[in-house]
C-alpha atoms as a PDB file:
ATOM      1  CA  UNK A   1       2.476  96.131 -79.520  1.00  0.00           C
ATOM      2  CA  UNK A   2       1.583  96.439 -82.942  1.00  0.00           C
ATOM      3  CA  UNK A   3      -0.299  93.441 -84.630  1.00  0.00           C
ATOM      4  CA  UNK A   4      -0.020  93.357 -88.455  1.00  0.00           C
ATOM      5  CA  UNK A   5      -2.199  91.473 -90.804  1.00  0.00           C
ATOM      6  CA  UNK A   6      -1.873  92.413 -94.927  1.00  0.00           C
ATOM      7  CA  UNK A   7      -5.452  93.837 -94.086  1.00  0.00           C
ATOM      8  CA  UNK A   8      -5.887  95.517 -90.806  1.00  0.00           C
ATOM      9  CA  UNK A   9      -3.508  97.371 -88.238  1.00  0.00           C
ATOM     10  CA  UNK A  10      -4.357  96.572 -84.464  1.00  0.00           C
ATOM     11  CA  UNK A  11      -2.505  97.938 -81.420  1.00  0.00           C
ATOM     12  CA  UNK A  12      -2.648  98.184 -77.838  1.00  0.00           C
ATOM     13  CA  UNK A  13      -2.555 102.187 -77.372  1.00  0.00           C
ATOM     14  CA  UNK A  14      -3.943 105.712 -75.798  1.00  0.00           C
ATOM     15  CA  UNK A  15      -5.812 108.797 -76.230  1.00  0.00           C
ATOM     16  CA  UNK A  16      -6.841 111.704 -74.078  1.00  0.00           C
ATOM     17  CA  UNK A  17     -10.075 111.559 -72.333  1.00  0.00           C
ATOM     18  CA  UNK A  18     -11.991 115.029 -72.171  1.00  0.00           C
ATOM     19  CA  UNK A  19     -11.150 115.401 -68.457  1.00  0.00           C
ATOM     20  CA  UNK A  20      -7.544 114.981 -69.079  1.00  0.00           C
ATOM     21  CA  UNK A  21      -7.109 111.454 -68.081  1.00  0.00           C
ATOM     22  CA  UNK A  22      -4.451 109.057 -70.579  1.00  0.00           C
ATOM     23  CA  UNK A  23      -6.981 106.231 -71.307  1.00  0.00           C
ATOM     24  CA  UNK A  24      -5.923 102.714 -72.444  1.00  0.00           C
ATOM     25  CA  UNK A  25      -7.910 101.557 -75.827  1.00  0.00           C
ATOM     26  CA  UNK A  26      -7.507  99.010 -78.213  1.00  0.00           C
ATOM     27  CA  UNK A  27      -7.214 100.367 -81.814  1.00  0.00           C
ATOM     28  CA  UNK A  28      -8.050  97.977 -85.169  1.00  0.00           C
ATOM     29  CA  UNK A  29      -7.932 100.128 -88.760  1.00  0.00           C
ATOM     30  CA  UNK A  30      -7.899  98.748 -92.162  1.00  0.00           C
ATOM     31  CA  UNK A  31      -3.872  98.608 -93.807  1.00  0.00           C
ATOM     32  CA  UNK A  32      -4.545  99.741 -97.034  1.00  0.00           C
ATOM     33  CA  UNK A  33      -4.929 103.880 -97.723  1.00  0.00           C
ATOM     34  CA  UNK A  34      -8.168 105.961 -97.732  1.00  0.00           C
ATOM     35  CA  UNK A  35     -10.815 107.647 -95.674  1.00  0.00           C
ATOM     36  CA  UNK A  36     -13.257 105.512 -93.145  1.00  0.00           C
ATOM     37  CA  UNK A  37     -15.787 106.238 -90.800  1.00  0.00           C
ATOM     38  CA  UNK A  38     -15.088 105.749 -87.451  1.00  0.00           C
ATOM     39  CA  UNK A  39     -16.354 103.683 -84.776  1.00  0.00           C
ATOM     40  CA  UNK A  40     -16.076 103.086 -81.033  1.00  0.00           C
ATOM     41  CA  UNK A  41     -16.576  99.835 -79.529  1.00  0.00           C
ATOM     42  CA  UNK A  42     -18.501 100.376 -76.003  1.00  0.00           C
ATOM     43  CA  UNK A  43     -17.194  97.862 -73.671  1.00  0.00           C
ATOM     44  CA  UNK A  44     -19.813  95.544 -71.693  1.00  0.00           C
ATOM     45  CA  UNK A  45     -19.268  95.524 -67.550  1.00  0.00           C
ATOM     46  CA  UNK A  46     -16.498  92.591 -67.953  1.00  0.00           C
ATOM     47  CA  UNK A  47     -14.382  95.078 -69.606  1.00  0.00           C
ATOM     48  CA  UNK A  48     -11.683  94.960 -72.353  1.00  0.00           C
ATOM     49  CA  UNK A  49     -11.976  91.245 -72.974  1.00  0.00           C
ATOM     50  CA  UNK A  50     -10.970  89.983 -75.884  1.00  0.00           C
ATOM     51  CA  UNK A  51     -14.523  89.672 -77.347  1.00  0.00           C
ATOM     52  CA  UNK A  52     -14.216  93.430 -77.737  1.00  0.00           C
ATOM     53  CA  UNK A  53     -11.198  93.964 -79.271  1.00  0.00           C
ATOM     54  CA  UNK A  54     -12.028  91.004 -81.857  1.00  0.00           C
ATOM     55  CA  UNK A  55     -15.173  93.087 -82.352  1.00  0.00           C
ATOM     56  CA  UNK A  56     -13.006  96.154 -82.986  1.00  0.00           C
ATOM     57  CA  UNK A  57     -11.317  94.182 -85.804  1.00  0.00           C
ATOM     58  CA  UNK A  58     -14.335  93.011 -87.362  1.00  0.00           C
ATOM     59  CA  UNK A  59     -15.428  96.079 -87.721  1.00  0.00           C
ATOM     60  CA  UNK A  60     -11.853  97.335 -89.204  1.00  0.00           C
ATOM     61  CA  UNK A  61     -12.393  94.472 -91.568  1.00  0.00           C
ATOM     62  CA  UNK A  62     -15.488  95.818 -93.032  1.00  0.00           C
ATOM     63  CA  UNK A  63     -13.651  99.651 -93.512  1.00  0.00           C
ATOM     64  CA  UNK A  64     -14.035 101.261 -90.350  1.00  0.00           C
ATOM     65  CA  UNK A  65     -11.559 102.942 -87.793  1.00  0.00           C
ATOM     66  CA  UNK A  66     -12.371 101.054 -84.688  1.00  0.00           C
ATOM     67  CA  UNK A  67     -11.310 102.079 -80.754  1.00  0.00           C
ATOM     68  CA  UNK A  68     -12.572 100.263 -78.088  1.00  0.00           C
ATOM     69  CA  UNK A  69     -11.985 102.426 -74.942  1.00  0.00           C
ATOM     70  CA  UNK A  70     -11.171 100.526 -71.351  1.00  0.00           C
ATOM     71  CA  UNK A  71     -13.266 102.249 -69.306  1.00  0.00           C
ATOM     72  CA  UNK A  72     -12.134 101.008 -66.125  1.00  0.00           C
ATOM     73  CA  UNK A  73      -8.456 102.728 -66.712  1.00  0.00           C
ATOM     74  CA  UNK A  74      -8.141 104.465 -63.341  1.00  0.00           C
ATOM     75  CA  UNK A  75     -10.242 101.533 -61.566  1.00  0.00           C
ATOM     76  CA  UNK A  76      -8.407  98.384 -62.543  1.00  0.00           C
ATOM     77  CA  UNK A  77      -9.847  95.691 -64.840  1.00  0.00           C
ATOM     78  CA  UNK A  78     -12.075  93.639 -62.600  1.00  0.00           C
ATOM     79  CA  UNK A  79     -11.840  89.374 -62.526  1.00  0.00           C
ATOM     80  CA  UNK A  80     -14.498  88.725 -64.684  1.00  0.00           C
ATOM     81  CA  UNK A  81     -15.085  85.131 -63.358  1.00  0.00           C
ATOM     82  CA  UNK A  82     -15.889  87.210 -59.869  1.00  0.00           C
ATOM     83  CA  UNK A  83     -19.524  88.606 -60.728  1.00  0.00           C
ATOM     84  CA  UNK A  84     -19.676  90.768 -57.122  1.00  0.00           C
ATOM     85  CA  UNK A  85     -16.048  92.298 -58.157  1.00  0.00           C
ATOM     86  CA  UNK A  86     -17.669  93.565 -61.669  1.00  0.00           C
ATOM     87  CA  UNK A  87     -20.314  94.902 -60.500  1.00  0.00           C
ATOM     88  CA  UNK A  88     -18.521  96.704 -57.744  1.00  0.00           C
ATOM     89  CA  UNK A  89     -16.055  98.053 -60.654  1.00  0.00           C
ATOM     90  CA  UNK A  90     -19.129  98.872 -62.930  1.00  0.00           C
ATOM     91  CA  UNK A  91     -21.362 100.827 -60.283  1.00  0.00           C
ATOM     92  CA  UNK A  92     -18.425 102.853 -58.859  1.00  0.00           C
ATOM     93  CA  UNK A  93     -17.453 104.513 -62.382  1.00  0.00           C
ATOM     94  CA  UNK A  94     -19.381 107.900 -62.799  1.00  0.00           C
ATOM     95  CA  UNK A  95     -21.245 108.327 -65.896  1.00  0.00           C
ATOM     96  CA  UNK A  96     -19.557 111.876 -65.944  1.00  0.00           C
ATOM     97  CA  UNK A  97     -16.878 109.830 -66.528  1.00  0.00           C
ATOM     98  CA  UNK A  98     -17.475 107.500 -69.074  1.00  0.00           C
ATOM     99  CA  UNK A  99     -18.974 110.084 -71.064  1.00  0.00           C
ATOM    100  CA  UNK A 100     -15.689 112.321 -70.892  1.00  0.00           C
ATOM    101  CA  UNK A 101     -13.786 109.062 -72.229  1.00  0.00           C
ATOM    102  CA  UNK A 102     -16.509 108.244 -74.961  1.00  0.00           C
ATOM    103  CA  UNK A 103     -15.916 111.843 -76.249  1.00  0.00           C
ATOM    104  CA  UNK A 104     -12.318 111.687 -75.914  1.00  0.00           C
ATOM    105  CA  UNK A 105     -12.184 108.407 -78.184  1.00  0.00           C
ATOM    106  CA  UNK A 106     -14.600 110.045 -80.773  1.00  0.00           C
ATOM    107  CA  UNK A 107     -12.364 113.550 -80.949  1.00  0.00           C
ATOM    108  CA  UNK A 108      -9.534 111.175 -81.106  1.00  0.00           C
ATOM    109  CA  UNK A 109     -11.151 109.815 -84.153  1.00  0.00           C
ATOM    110  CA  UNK A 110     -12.276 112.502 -85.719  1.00  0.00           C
ATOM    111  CA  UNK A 111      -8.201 113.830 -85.661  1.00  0.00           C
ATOM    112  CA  UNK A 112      -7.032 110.830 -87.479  1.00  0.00           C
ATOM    113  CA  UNK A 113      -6.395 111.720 -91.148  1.00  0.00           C
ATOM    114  CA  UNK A 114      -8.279 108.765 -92.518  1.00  0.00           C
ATOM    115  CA  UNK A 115     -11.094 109.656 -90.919  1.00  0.00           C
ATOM    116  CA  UNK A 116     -13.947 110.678 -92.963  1.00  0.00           C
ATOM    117  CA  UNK A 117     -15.516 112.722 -90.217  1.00  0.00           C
ATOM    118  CA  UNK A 118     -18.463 110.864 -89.018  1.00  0.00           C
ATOM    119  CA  UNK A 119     -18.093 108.301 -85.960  1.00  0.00           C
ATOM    120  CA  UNK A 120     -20.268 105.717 -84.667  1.00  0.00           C
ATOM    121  CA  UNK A 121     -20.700 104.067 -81.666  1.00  0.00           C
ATOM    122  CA  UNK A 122     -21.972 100.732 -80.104  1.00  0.00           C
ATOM    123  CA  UNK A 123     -22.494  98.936 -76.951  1.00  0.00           C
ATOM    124  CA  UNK A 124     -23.370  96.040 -75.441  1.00  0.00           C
ATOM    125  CA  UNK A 125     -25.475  95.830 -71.639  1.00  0.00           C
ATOM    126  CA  UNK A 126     -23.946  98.587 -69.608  1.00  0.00           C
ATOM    127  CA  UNK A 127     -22.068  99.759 -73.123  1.00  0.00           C
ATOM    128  CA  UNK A 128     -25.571 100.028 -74.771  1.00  0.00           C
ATOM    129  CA  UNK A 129     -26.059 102.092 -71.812  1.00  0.00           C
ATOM    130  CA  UNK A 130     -23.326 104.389 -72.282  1.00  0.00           C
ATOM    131  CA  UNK A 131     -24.170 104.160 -75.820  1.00  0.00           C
ATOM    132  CA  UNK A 132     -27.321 105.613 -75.596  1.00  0.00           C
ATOM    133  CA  UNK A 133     -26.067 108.149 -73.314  1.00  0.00           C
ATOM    134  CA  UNK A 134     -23.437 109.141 -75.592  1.00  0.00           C
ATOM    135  CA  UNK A 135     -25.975 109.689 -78.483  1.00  0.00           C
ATOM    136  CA  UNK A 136     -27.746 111.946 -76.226  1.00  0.00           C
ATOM    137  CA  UNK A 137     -25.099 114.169 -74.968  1.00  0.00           C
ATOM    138  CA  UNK A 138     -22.109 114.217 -77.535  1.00  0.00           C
ATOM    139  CA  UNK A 139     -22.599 116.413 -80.997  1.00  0.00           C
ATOM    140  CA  UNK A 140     -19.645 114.268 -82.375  1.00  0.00           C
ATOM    141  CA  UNK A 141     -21.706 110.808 -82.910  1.00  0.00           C
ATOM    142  CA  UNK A 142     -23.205 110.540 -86.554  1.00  0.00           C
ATOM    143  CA  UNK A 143     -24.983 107.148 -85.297  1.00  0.00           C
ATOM    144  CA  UNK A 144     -25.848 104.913 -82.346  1.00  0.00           C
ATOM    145  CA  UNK A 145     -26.379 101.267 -81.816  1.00  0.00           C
ATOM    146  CA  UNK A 146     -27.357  99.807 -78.426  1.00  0.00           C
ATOM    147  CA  UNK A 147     -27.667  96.504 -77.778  1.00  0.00           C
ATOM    148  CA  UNK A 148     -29.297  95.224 -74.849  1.00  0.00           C
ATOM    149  CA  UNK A 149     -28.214  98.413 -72.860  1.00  0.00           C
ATOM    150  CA  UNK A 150     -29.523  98.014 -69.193  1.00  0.00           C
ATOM    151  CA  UNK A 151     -30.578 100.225 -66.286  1.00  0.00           C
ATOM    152  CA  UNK A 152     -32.056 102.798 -69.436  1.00  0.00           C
ATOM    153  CA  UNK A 153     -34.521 103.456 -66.092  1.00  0.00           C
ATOM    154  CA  UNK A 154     -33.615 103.770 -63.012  1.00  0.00           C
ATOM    155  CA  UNK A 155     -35.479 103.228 -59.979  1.00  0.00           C
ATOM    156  CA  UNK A 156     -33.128 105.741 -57.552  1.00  0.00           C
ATOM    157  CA  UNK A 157     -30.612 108.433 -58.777  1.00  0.00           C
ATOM    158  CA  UNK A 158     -27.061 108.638 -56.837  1.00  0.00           C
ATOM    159  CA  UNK A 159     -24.158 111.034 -57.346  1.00  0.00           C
ATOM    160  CA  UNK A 160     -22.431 108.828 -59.522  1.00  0.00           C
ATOM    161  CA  UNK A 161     -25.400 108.198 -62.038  1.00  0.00           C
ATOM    162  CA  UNK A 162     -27.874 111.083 -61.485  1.00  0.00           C
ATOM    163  CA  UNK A 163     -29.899 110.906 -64.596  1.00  0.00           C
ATOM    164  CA  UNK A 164     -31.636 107.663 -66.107  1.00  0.00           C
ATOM    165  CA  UNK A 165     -30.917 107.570 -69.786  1.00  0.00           C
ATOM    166  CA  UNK A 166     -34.667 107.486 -70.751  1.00  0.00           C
ATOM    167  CA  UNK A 167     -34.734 111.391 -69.470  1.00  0.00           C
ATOM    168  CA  UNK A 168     -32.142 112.140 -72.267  1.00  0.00           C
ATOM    169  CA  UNK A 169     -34.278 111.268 -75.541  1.00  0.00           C
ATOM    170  CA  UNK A 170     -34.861 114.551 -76.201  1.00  0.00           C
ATOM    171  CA  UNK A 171     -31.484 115.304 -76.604  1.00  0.00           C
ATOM    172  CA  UNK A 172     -30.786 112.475 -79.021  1.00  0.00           C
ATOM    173  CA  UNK A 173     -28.874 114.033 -81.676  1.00  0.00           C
ATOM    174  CA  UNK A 174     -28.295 111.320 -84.513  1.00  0.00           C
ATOM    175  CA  UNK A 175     -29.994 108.251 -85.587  1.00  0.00           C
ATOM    176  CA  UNK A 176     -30.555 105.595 -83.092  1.00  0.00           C
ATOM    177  CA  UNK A 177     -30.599 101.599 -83.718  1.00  0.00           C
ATOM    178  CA  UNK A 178     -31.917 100.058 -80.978  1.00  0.00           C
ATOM    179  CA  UNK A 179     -31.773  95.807 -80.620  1.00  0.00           C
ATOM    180  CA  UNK A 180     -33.092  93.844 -77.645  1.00  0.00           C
ATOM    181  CA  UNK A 181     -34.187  90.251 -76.390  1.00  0.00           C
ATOM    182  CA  UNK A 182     -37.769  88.902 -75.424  1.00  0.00           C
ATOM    183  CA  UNK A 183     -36.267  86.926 -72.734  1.00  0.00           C
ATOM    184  CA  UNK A 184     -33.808  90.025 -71.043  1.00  0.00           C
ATOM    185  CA  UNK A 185     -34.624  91.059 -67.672  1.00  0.00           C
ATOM    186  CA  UNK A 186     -32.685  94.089 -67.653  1.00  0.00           C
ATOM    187  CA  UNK A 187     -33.673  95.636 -70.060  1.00  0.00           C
ATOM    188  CA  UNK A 188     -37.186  94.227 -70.529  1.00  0.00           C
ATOM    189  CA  UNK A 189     -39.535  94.698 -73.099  1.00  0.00           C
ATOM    190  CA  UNK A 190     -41.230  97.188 -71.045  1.00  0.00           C
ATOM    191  CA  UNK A 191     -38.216  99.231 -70.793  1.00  0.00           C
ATOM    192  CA  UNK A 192     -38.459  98.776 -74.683  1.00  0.00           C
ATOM    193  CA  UNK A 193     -41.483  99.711 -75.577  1.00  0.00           C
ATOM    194  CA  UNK A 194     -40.522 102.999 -73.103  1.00  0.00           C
ATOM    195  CA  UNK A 195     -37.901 103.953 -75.027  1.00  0.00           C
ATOM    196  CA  UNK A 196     -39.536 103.820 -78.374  1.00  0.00           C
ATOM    197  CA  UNK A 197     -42.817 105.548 -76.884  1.00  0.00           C
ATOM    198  CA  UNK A 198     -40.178 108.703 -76.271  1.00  0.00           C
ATOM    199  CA  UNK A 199     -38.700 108.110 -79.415  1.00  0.00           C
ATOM    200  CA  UNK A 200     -41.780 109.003 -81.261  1.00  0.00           C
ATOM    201  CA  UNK A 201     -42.894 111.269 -78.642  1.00  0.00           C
ATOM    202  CA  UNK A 202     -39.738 113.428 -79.414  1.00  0.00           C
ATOM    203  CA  UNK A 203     -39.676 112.664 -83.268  1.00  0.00           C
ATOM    204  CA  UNK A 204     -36.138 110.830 -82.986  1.00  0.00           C
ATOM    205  CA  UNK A 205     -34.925 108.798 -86.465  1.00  0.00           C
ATOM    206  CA  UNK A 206     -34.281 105.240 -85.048  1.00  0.00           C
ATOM    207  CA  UNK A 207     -34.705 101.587 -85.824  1.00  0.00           C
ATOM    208  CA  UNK A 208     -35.827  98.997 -83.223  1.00  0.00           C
ATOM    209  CA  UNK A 209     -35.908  95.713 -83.100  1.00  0.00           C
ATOM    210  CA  UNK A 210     -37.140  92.795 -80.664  1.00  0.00           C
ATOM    211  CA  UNK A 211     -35.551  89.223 -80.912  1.00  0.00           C
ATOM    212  CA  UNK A 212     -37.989  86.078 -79.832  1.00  0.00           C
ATOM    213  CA  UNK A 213     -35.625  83.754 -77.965  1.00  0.00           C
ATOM    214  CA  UNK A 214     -33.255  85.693 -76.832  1.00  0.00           C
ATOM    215  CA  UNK A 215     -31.820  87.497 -73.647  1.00  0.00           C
ATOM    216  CA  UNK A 216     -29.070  89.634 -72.263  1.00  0.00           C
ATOM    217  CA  UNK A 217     -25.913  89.532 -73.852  1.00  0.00           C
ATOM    218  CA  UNK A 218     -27.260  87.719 -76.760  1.00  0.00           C
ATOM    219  CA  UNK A 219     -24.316  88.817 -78.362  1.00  0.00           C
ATOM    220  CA  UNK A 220     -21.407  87.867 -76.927  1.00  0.00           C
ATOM    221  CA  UNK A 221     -20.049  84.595 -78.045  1.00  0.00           C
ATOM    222  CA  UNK A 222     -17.907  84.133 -75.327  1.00  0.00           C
ATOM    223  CA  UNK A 223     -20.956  83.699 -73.067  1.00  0.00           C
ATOM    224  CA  UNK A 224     -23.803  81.178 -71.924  1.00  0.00           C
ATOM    225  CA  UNK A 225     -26.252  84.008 -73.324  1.00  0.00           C
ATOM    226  CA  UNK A 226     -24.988  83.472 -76.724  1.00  0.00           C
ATOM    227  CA  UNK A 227     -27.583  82.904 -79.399  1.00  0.00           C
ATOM    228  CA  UNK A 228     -26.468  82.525 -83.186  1.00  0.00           C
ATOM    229  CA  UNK A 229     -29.468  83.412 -84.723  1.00  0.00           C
ATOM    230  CA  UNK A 230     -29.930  86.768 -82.898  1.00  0.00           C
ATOM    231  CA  UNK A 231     -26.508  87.707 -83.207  1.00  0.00           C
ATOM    232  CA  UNK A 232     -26.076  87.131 -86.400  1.00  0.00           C
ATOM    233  CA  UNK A 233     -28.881  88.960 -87.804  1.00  0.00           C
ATOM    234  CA  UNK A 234     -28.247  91.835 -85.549  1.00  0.00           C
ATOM    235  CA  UNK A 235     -24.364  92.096 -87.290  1.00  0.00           C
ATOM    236  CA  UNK A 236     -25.939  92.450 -90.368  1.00  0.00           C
ATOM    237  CA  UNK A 237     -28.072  95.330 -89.490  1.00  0.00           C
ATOM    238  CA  UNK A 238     -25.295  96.947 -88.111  1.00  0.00           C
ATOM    239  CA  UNK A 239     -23.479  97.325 -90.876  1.00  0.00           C
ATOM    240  CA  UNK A 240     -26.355  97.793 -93.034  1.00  0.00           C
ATOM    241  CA  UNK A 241     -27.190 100.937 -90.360  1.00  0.00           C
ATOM    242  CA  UNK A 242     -23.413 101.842 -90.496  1.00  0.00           C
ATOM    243  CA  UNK A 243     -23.546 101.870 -94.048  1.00  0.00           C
ATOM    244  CA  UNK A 244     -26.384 104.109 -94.513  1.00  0.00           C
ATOM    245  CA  UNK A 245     -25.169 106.704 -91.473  1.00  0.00           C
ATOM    246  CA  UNK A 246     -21.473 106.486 -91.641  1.00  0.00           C
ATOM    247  CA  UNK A 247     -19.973 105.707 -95.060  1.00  0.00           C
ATOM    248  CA  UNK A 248     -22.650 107.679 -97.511  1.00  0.00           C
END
């Protein structure tokens, strides 16, 4: 279903992921004619709630081409009130396979013909995750943001997640805006100051900041996590990042 606004364009739709899979995605683009970056929304480990896809129109608001891939397409969208159920959704998704969707949604991008060519891409927890990941393996990100991505170190390997994202840094192909909270447990400010120590160890261009006050999630407004402050101030960084990265 098509939702139409004098300003933005927002649908329900699909695109091919790089392994071949149809995967569900919510789409937000500004109405009027031109050329716009692009950018994909990562979903958190609650899935396609509604908090993403109003993301993906605030970001179509400010002139971007938005997607926010579901993720858990073949797995089913978990009950997000049932915290054992997402996790069980969220640790039985390969990163092989999130990674082939990712890519999917920014080739799918890239072949719109108001795209301007560059794509960006954010996340949020396990999105930040994937996020990072992304920036790391795909050549068709122009810029990165994580937020609060957790389990950027992992204590064990398995088949379904056999590398830890902090093992990838060297690989980071574009710039990299990193945002997390004092109070998070997952990822700490250890796992923090990690990542920036092998973001200067490998000479990476990236931007990181540390909010006092804040935890996981501090994002997402639809959640006891929420904190206005934080969130705020990381939206306009975003776009100032976005700005500099995508739309020059």
């Amino acid at each position: 279903m098509l939702a139409t606004t004098p300003e933005l364009r927002s649908r329900m739709m699909q695109f091919p992921s790089q392994d071949g899979t149809t995967v569900k995605a919510y789409m937000s683009r500004p109405a009027a004619p031109g050329r716009y970056p692009g950018v994909i929304v990562t979903m958190e480990g609650m899935g396609l709630v509604e908090h993403t896809k109003d993301l993906a129109r605030r970001f179509a608001a400010e002139g971007y081409l938005a997607i926010a891939p579901d993720l858990y397409t073949r797995e089913g969208t978990p009950d997000v009130n049932d915290m054992q159920q997402v996790l069980k959704t969220l640790f039985a998704a390969p990163d092989a396979q999130a990674m082939a969707d990712l890519d999917g949604a920014a080739v799918y991008l890239k072949g719109q013909p108001h795209c301007n060519g560059k794509v960006g891409i954010i996340g949020f927890c396990s999105g930040g995750r994937y996020t990072l990941m992304m920036a790391c393996k795909s050549k068709n990100i122009s810029a990165a943001v994580d937020s609060a991505g957790g389990h950027i170190i992992q204590d064990e390997h398995t088949p379904l997640r056999p590398v830890s994202p902090i093992d990838m840094i060297r690989t980071l192909s574009c710039p990299l805006l990193a945002l997390f909270g004092e109070e998070d447990q997952n990822p700490t400010p250890a796992h923090a100051a990690r990542l920036k120590q092998e973001l200067d160890k490998y000479g990476k261009t990236y931007e990181l900041k540390m909010y006092p006050n804040a935890g996981h999630a501090f994002f997402a407004d639809y959640r006891p996590s929420y904190r206005a402050a934080p969130a705020q101030d990381m939206w306009h960084r975003v776009l100032v990042f976005y700005e500099k990265y995508l739309k020059a």
